[in-house]
Protein backbone atom coordinates (compact mmCIF):
# COMPACT_ATOMS: atom_id res chain seq x y z
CA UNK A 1 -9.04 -0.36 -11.62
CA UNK A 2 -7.16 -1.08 -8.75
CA UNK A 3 -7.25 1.66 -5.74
CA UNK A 4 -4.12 1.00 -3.53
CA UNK A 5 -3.81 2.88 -0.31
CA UNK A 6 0.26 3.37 0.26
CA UNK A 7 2.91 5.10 2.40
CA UNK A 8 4.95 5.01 5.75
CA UNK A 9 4.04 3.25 9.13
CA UNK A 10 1.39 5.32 11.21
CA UNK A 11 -0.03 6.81 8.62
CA UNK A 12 -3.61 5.92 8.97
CA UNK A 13 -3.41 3.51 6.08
CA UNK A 14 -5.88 0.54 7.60
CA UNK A 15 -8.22 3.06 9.34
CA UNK A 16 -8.91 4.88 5.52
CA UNK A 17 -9.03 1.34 4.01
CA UNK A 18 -11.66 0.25 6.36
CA UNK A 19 -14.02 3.61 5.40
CA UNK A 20 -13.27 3.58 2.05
CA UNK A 21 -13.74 -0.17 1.86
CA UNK A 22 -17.47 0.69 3.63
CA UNK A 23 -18.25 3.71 1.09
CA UNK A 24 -17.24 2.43 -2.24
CA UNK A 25 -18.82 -1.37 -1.50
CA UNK A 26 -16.20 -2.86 -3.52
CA UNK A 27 -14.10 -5.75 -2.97
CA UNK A 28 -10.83 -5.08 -0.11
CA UNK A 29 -7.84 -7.03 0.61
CA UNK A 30 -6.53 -6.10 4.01
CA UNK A 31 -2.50 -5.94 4.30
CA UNK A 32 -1.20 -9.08 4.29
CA UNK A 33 2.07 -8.10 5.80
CA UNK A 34 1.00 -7.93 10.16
CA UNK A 35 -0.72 -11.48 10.06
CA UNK A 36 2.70 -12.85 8.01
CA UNK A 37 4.66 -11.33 10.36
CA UNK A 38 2.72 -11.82 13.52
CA UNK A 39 3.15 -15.64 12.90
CA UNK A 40 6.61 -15.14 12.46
CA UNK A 41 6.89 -13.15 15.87
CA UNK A 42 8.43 -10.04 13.59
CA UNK A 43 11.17 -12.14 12.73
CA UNK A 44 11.69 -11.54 8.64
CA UNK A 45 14.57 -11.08 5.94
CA UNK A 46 14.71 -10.28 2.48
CA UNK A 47 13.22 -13.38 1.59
CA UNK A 48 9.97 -13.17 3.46
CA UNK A 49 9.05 -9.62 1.64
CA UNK A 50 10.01 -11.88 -1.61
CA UNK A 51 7.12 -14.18 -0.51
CA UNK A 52 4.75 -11.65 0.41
CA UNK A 53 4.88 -10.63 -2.92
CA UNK A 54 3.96 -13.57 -4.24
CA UNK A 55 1.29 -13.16 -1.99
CA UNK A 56 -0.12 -10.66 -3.35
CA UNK A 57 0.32 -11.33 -6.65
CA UNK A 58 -1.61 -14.67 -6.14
CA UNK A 59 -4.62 -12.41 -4.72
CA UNK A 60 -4.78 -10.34 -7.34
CA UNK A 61 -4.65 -13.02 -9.64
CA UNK A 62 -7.31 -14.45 -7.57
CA UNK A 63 -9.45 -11.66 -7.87
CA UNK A 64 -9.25 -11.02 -11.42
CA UNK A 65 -9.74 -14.63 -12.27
CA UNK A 66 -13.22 -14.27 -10.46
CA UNK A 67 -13.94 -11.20 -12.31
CA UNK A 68 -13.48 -8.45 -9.87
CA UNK A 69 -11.91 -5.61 -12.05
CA UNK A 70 -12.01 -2.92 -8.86
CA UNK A 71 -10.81 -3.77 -5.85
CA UNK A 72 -9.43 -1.42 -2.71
CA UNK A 73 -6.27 -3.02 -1.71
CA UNK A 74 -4.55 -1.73 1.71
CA UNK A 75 -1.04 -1.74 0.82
CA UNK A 76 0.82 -3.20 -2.07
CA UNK A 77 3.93 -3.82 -4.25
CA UNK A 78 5.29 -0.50 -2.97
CA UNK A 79 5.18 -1.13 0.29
CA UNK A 80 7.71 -4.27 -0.13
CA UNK A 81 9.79 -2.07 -2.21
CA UNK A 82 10.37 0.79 -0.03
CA UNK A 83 10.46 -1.46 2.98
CA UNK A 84 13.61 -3.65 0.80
CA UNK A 85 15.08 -0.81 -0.26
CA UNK A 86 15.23 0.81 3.14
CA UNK A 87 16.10 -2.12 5.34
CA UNK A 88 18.45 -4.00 2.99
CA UNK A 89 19.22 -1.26 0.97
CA UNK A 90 17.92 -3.41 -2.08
CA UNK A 91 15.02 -4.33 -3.78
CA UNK A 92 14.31 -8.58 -5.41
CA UNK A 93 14.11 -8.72 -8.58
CA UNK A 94 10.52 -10.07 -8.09
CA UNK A 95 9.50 -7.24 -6.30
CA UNK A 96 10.69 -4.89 -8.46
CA UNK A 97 9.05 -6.27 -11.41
CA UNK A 98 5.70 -6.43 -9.93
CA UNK A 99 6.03 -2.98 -8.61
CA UNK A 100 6.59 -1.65 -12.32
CA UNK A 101 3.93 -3.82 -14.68
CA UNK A 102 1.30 -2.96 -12.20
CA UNK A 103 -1.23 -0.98 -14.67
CA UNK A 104 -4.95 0.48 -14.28
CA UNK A 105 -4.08 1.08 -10.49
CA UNK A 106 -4.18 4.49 -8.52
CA UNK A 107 -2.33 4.53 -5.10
CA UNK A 108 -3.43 6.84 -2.33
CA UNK A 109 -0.30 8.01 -0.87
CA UNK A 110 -0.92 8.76 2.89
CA UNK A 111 1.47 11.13 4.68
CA UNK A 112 2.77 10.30 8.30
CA UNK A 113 0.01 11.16 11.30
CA UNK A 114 1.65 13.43 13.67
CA UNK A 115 1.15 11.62 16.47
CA UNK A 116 3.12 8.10 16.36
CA UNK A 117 1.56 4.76 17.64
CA UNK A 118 3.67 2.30 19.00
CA UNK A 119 3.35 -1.10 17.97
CA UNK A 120 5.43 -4.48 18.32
CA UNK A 121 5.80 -4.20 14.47
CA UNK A 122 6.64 -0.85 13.55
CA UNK A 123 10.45 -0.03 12.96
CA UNK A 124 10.74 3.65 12.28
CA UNK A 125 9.36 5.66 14.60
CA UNK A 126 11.60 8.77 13.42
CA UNK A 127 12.17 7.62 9.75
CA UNK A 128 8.34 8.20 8.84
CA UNK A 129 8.86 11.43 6.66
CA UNK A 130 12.31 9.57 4.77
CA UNK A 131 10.05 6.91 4.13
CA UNK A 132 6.95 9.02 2.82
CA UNK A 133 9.62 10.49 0.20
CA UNK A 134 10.85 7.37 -0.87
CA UNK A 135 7.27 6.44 -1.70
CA UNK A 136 6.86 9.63 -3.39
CA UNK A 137 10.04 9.42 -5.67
CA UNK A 138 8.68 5.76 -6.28
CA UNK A 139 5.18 6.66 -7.58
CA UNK A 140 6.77 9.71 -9.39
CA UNK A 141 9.65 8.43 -11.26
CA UNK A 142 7.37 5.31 -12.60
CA UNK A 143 5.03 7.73 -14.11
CA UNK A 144 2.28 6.32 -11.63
CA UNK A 145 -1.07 8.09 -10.78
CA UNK A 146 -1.68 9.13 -7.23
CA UNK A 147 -3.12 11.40 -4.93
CA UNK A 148 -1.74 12.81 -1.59
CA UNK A 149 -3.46 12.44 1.41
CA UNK A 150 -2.59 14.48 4.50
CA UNK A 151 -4.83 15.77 7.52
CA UNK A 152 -7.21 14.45 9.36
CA UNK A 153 -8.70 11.59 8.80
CA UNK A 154 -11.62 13.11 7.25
CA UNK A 155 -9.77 15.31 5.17
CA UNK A 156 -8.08 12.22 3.94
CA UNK A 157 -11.03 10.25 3.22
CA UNK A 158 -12.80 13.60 1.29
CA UNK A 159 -9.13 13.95 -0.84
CA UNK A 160 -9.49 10.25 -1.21
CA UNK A 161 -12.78 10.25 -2.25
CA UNK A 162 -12.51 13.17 -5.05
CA UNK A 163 -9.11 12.07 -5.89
CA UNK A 164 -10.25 8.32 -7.14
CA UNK A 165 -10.94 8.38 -11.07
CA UNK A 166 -14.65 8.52 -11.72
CA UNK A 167 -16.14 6.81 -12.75
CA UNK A 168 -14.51 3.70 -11.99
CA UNK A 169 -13.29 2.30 -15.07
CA UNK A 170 -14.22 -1.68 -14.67
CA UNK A 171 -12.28 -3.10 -17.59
């Protein structure tokens, strides 16, 4: 089982990963996307989100070669897609195709904080809510399973928590 926490910028993504990383004791892969990018001084094109899924597909190889069925992963597949879609108004092939064979995997679909953080990163400051629904017509149309998450933080991490399938199915 893979537990993927999803959605727009500023939407508390990394601070739920970090609890829910600390109360399920399971294995976490941060986002890999800010420490790409941040070496690249925000410069990217189409081609970079390419690699960054390869990225993550070699970690989650990586982890399932070691034997670590569950694992909390902040961000994902989806991420690349909406972000390719929305910037370049398409989507690689490769991204695509990971996006859609990912099985056993329930994303946590965060909606946009009220308040908006500025950071040297972000792009869409007044796109948030666009972006949540292209998430949410992503999740929906591939028949994926997901949970909504809106509120505060800790009425994120309860929905979170209650939302996950339990028990955890480690096959």
């Amino acid at each position: 089982m893979k537990i993927v926490i999803t959605g727009p910028e500023c939407s508390g993504k990394t601070t739920l990963f970090h609890t829910l990383a600390a109360e399920l004791a399971i294995p976490a892969v941060p986002e890999l996307t800010v420490p790409y990018l941040r070496l690249r001084n925000g410069q990217y094109n189409v081609n970079d989100l390419e690699q960054l899924c390869l990225l993550q597909n070699q970690v989650r190889q990586t982890l399932a070669a070691i034997g670590h069925n569950i694992i909390l992963f902040d961000t994902s597949y989806l991420v690349l897609k909406v972000w390719s879609w929305y910037r370049y108004r398409m989507v690689p092939q490769g991204i695509e195709y990971a996006f859609a064979k990912v099985d056993k995997t329930h994303y946590l679909l965060c909606q946009p904080l009220q308040t908006y953080q500025p950071d040297l990163l972000r792009e869409n400051p007044h796109d948030r809510w666009a972006l949540y629904h292209l998430y949410l017509k992503d999740l929906w149309s591939q028949g994926k399973s997901y949970s909504i998450l809106r509120g505060t933080q800790e009425e994120r991490l309860s929905t979170a928590m209650a939302s996950i399938p339990w028990p955890i199915d480690q096959s």
